[in-house]
Each structure stands twice: as structure tokens, then as C-alpha cells.
C-alpha atoms as a PDB file:
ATOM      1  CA  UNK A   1       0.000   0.000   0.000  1.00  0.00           C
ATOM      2  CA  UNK A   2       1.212   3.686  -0.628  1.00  0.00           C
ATOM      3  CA  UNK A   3       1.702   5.703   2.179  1.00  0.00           C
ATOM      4  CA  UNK A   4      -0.901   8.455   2.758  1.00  0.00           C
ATOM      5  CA  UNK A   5       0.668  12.001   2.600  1.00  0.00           C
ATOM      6  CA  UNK A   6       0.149  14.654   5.519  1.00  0.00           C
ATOM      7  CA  UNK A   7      -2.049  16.602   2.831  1.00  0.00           C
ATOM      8  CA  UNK A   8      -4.092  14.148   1.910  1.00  0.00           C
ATOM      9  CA  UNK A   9      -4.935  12.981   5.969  1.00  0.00           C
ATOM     10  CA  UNK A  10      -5.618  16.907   6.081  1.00  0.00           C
ATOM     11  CA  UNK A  11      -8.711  16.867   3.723  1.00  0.00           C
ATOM     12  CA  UNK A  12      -9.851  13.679   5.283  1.00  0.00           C
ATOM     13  CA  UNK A  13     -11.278  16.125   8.557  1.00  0.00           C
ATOM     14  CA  UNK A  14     -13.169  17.870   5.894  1.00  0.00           C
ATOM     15  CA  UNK A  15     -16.499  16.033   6.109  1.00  0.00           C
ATOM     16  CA  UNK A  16     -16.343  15.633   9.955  1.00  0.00           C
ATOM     17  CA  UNK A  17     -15.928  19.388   9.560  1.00  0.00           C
ATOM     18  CA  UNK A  18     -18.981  19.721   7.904  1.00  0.00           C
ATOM     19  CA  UNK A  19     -20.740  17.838  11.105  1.00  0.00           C
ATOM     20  CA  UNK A  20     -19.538  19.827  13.338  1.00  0.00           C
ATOM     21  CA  UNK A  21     -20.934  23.103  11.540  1.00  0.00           C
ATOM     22  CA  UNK A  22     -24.201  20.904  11.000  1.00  0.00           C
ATOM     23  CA  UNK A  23     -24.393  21.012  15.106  1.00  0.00           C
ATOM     24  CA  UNK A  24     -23.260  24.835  15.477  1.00  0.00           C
ATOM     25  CA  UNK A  25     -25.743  25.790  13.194  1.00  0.00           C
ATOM     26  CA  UNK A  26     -28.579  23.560  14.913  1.00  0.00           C
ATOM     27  CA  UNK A  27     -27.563  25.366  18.534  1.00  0.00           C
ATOM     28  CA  UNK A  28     -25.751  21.766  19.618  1.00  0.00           C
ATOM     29  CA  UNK A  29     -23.165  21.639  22.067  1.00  0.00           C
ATOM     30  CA  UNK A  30     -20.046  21.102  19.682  1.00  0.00           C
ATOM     31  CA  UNK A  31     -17.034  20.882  22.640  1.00  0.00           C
ATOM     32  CA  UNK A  32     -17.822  16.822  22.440  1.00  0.00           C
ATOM     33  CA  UNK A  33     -17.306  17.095  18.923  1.00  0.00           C
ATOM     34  CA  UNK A  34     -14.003  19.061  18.851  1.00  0.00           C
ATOM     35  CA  UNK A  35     -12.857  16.991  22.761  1.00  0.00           C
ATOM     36  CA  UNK A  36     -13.498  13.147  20.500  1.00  0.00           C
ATOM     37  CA  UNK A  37     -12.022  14.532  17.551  1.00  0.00           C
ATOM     38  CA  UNK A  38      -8.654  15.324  19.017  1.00  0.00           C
ATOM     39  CA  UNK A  39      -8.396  12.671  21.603  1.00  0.00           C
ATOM     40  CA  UNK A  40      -8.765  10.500  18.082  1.00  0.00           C
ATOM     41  CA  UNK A  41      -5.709  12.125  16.566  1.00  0.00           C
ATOM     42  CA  UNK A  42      -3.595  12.326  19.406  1.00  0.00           C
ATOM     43  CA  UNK A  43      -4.498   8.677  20.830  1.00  0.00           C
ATOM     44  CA  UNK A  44      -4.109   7.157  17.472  1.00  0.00           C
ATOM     45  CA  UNK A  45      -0.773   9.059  16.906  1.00  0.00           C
ATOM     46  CA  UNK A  46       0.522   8.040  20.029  1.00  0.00           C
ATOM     47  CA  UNK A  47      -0.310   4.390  19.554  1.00  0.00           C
ATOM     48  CA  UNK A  48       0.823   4.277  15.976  1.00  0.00           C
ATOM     49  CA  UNK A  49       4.825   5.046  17.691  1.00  0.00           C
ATOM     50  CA  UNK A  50       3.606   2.451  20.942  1.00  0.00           C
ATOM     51  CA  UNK A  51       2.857  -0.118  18.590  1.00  0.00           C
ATOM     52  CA  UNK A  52       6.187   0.302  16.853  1.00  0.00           C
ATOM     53  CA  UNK A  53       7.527  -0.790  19.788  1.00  0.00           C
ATOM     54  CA  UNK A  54       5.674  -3.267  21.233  1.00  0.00           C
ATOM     55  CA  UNK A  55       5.548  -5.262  18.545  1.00  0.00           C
ATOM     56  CA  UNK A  56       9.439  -5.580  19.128  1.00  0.00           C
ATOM     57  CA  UNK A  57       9.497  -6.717  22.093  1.00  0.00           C
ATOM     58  CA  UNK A  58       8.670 -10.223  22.942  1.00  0.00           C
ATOM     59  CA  UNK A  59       7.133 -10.291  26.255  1.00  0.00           C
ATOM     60  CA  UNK A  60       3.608 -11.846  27.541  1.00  0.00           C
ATOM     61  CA  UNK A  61       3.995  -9.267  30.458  1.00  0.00           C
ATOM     62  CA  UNK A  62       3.538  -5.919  28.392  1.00  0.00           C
ATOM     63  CA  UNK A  63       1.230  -7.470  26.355  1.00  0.00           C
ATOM     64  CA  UNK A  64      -1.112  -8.460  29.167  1.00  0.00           C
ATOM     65  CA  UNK A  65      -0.266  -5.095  31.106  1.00  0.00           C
ATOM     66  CA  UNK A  66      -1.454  -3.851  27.375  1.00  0.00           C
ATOM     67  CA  UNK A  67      -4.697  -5.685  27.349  1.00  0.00           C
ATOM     68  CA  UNK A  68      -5.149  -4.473  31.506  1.00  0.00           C
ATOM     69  CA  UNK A  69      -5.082  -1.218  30.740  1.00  0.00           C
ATOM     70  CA  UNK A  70      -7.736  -1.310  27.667  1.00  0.00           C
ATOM     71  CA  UNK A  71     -10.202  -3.210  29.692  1.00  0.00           C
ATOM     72  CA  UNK A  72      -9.832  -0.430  32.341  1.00  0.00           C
ATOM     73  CA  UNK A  73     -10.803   2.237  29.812  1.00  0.00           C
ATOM     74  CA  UNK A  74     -13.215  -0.054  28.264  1.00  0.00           C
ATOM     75  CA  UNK A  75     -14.881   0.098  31.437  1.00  0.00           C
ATOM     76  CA  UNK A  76     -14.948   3.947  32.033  1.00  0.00           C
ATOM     77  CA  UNK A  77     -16.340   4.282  28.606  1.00  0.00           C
ATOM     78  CA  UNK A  78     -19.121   2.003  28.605  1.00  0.00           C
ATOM     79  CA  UNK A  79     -20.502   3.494  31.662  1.00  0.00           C
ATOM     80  CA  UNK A  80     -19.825   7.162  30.333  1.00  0.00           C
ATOM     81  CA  UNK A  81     -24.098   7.911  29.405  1.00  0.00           C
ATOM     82  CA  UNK A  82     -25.060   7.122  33.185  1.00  0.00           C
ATOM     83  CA  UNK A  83     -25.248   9.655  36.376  1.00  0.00           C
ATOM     84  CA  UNK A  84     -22.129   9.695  38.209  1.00  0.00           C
ATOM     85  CA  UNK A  85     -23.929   8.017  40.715  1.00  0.00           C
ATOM     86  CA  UNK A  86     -24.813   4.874  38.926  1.00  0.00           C
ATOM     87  CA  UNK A  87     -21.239   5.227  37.084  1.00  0.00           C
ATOM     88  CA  UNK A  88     -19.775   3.983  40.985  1.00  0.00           C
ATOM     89  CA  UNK A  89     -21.007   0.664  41.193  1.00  0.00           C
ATOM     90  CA  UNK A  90     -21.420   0.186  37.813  1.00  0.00           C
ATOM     91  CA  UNK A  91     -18.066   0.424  36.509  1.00  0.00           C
ATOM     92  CA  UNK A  92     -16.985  -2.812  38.061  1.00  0.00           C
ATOM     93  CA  UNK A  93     -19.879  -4.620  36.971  1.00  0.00           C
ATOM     94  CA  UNK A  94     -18.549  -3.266  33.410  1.00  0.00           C
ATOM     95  CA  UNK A  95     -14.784  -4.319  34.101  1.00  0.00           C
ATOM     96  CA  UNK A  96     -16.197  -7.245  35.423  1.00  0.00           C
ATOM     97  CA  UNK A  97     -18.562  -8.437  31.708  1.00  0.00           C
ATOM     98  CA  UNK A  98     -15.680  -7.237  29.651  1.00  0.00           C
ATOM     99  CA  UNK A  99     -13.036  -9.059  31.289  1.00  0.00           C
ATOM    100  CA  UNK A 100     -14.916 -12.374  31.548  1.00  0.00           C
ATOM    101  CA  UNK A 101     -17.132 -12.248  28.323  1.00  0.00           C
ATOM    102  CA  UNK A 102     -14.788 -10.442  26.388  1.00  0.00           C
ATOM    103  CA  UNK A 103     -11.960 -12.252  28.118  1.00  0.00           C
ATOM    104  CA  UNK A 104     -13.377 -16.173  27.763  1.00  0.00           C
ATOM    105  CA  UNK A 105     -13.766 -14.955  23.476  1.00  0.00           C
ATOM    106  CA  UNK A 106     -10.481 -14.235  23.057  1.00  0.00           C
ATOM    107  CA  UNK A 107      -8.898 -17.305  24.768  1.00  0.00           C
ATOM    108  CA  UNK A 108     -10.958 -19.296  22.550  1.00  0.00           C
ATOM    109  CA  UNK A 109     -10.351 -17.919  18.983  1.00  0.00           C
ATOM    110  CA  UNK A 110      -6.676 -17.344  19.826  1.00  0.00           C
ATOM    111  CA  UNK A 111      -6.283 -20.823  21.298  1.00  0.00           C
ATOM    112  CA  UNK A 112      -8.519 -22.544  19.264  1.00  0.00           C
ATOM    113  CA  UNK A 113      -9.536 -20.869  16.214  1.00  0.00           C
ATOM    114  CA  UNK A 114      -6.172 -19.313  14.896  1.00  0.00           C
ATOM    115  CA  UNK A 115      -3.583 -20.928  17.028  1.00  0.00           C
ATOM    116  CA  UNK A 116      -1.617 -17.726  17.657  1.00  0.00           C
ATOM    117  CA  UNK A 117       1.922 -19.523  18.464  1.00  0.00           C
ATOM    118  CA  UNK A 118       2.962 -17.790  20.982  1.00  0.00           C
ATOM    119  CA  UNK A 119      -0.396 -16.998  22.098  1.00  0.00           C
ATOM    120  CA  UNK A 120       1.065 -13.461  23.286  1.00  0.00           C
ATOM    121  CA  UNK A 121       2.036 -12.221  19.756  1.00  0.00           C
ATOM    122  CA  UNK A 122       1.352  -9.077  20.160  1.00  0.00           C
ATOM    123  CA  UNK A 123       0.830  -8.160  16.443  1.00  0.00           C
ATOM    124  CA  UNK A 124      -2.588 -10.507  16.663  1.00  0.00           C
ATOM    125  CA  UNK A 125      -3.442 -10.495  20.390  1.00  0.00           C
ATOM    126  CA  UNK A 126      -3.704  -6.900  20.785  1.00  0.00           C
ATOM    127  CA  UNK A 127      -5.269  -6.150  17.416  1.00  0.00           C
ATOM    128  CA  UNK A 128      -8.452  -8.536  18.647  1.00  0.00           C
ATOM    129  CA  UNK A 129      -8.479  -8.013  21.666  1.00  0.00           C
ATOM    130  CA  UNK A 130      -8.989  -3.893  20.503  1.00  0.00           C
ATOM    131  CA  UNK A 131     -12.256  -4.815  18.416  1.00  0.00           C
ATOM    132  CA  UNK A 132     -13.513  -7.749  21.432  1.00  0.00           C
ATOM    133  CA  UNK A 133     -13.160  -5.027  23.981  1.00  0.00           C
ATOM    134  CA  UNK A 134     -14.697  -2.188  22.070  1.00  0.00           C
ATOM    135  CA  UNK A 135     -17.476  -4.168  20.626  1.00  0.00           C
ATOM    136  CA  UNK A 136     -18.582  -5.474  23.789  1.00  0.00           C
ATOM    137  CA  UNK A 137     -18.136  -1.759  25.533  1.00  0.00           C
ATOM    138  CA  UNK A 138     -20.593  -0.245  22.933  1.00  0.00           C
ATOM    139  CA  UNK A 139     -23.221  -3.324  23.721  1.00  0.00           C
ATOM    140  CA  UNK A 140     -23.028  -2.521  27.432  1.00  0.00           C
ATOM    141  CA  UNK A 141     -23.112   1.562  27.388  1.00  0.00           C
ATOM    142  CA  UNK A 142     -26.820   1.136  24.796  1.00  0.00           C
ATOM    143  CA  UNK A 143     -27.921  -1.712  27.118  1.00  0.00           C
ATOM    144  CA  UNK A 144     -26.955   0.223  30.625  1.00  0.00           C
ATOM    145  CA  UNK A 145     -28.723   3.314  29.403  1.00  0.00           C
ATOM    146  CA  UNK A 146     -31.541   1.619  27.686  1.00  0.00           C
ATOM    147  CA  UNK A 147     -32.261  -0.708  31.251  1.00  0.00           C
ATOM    148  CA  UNK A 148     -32.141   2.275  33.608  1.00  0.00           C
ATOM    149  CA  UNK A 149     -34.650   4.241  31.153  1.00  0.00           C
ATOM    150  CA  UNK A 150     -36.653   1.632  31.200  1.00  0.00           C
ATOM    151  CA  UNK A 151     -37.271   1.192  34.805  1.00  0.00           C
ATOM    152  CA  UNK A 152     -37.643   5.134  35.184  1.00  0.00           C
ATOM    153  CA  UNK A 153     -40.748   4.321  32.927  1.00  0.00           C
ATOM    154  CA  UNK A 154     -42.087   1.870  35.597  1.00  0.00           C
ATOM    155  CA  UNK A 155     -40.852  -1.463  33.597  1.00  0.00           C
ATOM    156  CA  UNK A 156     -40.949  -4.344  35.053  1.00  0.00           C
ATOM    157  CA  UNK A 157     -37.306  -5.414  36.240  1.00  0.00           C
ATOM    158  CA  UNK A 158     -37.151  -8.759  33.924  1.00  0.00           C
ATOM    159  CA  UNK A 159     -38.684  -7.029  30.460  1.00  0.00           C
ATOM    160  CA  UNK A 160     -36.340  -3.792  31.499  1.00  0.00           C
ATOM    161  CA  UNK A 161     -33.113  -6.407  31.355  1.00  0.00           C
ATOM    162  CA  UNK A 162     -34.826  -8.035  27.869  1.00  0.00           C
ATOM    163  CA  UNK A 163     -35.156  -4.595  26.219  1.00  0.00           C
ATOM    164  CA  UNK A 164     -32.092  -3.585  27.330  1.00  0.00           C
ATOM    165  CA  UNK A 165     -30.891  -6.722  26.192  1.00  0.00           C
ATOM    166  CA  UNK A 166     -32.078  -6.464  22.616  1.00  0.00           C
ATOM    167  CA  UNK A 167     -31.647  -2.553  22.284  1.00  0.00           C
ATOM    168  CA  UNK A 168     -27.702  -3.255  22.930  1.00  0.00           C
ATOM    169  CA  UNK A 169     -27.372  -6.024  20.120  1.00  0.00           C
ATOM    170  CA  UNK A 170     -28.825  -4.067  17.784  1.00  0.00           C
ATOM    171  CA  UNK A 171     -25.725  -2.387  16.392  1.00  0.00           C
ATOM    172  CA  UNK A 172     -24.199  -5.856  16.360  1.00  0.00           C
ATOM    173  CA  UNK A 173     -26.539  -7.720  14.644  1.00  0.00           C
ATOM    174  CA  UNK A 174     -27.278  -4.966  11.629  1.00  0.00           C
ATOM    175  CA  UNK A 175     -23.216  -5.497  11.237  1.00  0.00           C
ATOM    176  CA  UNK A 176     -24.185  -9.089  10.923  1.00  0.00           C
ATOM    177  CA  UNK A 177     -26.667  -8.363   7.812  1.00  0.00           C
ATOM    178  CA  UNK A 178     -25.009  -5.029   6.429  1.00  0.00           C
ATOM    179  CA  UNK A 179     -21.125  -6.965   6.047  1.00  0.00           C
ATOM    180  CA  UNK A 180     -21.185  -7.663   2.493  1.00  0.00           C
ATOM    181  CA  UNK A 181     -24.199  -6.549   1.009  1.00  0.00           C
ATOM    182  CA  UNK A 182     -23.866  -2.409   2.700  1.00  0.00           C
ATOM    183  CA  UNK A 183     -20.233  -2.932   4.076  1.00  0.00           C
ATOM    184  CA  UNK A 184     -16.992  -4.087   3.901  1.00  0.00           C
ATOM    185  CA  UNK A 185     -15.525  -4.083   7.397  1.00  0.00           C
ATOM    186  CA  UNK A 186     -12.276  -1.985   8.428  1.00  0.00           C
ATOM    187  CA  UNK A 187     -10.680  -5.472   8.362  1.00  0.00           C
ATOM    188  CA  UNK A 188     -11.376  -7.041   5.612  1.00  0.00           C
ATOM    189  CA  UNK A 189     -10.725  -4.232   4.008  1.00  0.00           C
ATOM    190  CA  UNK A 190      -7.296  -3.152   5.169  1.00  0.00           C
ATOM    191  CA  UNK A 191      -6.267  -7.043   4.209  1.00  0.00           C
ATOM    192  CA  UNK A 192      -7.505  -6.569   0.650  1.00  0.00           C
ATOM    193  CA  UNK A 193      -5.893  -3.176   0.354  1.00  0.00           C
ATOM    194  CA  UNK A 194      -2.803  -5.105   1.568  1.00  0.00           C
ATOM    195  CA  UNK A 195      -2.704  -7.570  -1.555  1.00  0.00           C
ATOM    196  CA  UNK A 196      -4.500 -10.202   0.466  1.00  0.00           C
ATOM    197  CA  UNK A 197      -7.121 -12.911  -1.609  1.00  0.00           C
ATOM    198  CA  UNK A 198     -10.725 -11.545  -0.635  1.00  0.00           C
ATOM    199  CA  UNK A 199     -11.636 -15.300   0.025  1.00  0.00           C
ATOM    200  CA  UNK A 200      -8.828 -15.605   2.727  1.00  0.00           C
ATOM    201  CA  UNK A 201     -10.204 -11.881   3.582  1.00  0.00           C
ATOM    202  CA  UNK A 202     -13.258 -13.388   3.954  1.00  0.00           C
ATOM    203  CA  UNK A 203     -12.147 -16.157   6.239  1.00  0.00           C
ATOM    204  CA  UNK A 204     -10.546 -14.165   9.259  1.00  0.00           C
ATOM    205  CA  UNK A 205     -14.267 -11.602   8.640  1.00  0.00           C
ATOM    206  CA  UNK A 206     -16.346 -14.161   9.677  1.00  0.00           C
ATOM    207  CA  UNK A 207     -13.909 -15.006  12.723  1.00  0.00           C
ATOM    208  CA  UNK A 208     -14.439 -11.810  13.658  1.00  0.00           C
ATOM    209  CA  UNK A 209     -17.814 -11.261  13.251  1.00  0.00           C
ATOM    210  CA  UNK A 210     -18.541 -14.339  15.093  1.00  0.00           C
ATOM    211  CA  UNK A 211     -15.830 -12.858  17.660  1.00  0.00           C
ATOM    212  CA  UNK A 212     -17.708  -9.514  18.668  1.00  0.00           C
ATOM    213  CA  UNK A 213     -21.027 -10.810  17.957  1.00  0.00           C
ATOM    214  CA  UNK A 214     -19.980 -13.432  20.944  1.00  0.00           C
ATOM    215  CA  UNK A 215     -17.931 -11.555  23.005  1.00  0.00           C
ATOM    216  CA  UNK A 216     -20.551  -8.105  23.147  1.00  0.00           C
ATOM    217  CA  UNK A 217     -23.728 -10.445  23.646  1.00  0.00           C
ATOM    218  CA  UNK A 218     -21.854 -12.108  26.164  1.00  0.00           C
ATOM    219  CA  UNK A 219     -20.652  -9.388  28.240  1.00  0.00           C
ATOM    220  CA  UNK A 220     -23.762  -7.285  28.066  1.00  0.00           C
ATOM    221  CA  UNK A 221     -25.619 -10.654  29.683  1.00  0.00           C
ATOM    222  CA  UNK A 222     -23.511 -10.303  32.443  1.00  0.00           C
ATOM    223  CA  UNK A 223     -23.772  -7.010  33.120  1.00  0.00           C
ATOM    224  CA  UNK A 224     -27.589  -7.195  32.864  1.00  0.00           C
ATOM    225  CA  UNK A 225     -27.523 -10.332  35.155  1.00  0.00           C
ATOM    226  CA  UNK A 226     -25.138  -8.733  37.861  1.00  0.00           C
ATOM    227  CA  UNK A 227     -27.518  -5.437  37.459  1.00  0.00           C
ATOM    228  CA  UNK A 228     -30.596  -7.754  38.392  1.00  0.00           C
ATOM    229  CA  UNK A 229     -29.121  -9.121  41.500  1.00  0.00           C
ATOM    230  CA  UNK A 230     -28.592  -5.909  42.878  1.00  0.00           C
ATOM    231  CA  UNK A 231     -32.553  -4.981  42.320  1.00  0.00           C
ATOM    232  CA  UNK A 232     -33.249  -7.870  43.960  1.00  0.00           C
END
């Protein structure tokens, strides 16, 4: 692949741009806009010269220091829509889903689907373990905020947890019926742009589709499930 030049990343920002006047004009509260923006460029600028050098060094103890650190943030994120009351206790029922649903999904396709050898590669680990984490943070922030609403509007706590339940997978499963037909994930893509066969493309795609489909409806059931024995 040919290297982007600085230019050309320049006019990328030019339809986000456009957003952002989209809210100004409409009276919305652009600050989030301009804060996510440039926590994007920074973070991904920072990681792009991490990565360098982490994928040098062969150690299972920076990678999993690596992967402790992203399931912290994970966390903090997923929680981010709810009071910061309900952000106390809830954050470690988050850490707590991600870590064992996201966790349990990646032991099993890196043990047993691609059998990453060593399983700490960082160059494979970390990559998956960035989408299992993510995916299943997005599941749990919709279904967190979509359970409380629900029992502000007098829901019974069991069809509350099922709504909530749903509402989350719903990003997740239009990926599931959009990848091929609307899109062609990030993934897929990047391996195709890379020279790759589409077919083997296609093979690692549905790994990971099956992996965050798994992993988020996994985690969110615990959270919902841990969130349930405290109501009761």
C-alpha cells in the first residue's frame, strides 16, 4: 500500500468538519465534537509510535499489562451515558462483563480458532483483543442506558433487562446483515488493500464477526444479570 501524505490525511477532517458546523448551526453543544475529535488524533498518533515498539518486544507481560489497561478504559467508557452516581457501582460490573465475556472470546479464537503460536504475539493479540473489547463496551453503554430508562418508565425489572438486552445487540446484529451486502468491514478491508485474496479476507471476517457478535452479547448478559441481583 502507498503511504498516505500529511495533505491528503488533512482533507480527510473535511467532512467531519462539515458535522460539526451541522451542530453549530442547529444550537448543539459542539465541545464533544471538537474533545473526540482530538483525543482520536492524538491517541491514534501516540499508539501508531507504541505499537512500533511493542511489537518488538517479545514479552507476555507488556502485552497483558497492554490488554489491563484497555479493559480499564473499556470500562470507564461504557458506563460514560449514566449519572455519576450509577457510574460507581457500575463500573466494576462493566470491568467485570468485559473481562470475563470479552476475556473467555479471546482465549478461545486465539487458542482454538487461529492458534496464535505464541499466544502473546502481540501483532494478533492486541489487534483482537482492541475490536472484542470495544465491541462489547458499545453493547453494554446502549444496554446500561436503555435498562435504567426503562425502569424510570415503571418497567418491570425482567422485560427492562430483555429490552435492554435487545436494544444493545442491535448495532451488532445490523453489522451481521449489512457486512457484504452495505459494508466491507475496516478489516477485511485493510487485508484486501494489503494484496491479500478476498476469500482468505473473507475467512478471518467471519472469525471476527462471530468474535464480537460473541464476546458483546456475552458481556452485556452479564452485566444485565449482575444489574438484576442488585434490584433484587
Amino acid at each position: 500500500m502507498t503511504t498516505i501524505p500529511i495533505i491528503n490525511i488533512g482533507l480527510a477532517f473535511f467532512p467531519v468538519v462539515l458535522v460539526l458546523v451541522v451542530m453549530f448551526y442547529w444550537s448543539l453543544n459542539i465541545t464533544d465534537g471538537f474533545v473526540a475529535l482530538s483525543r482520536m488524533l492524538i491517541q491514534l498518533l501516540l499508539i501508531g509510535y507504541a505499537l512500533t515498539w511493542v511489537f518488538s518486544v517479545d514479552s507476555s507481560l507488556l502485552v497483558l499489562a497492554i490488554l489491563s489497561f484497555m479493559l480499564l478504559v473499556a470500562s470507564s467508557i461504557a458506563v460514560r451515558p449514566l449519572s455519576d452516581q450509577q457510574k460507581k457501582g457500575d463500573y466494576w460490573r462493566a470491568l467485570f462483563s468485559i473481562a470475563l465475556g470479552g476475556g473467555l472470546t479471546l482465549f478461545f479464537v486465539v487458542f482454538f480458532v487461529l492458534n496464535v503460536d505464541p499466544w502473546y504475539k502481540p501483532t494478533t493479540i492486541i489487534p483482537l483483543a482492541g475490536m472484542i473489547f470495544a465491541s462489547s463496551m458499545n453493547t453494554i453503554s446502549i444496554s446500561a442506558e436503555r435498562f435504567i430508562m426503562e425502569l424510570k418508565n415503571g418497567s418491570k425489572e425482567s422485560f427492562a433487562r430483555n429490552q435492554a438486552y435487545k436494544t444493545g445487540l442491535i448495532p451488532v446484529f445490523n453489522s451481521l446483515l449489512a457486512v457484504g451486502l452495505v459494508s466491507l468491514p475496516g478489516m477485511m478491508t485493510g487485508q484486501i488493500l494489503s494484496g491479500v485474496s478476498p476469500l482468505i479476507a473473507v475467512r478471518y471476517q467471519i472469525v471476527v464477526m462471530c468474535m464480537l457478535t460473541g464476546a458483546s452479547g456475552i458481556a452485556a448478559a452479564i452485566y444485565l444479570h449482575l444489574r438484576m441481583t442488585k434490584l433484587e
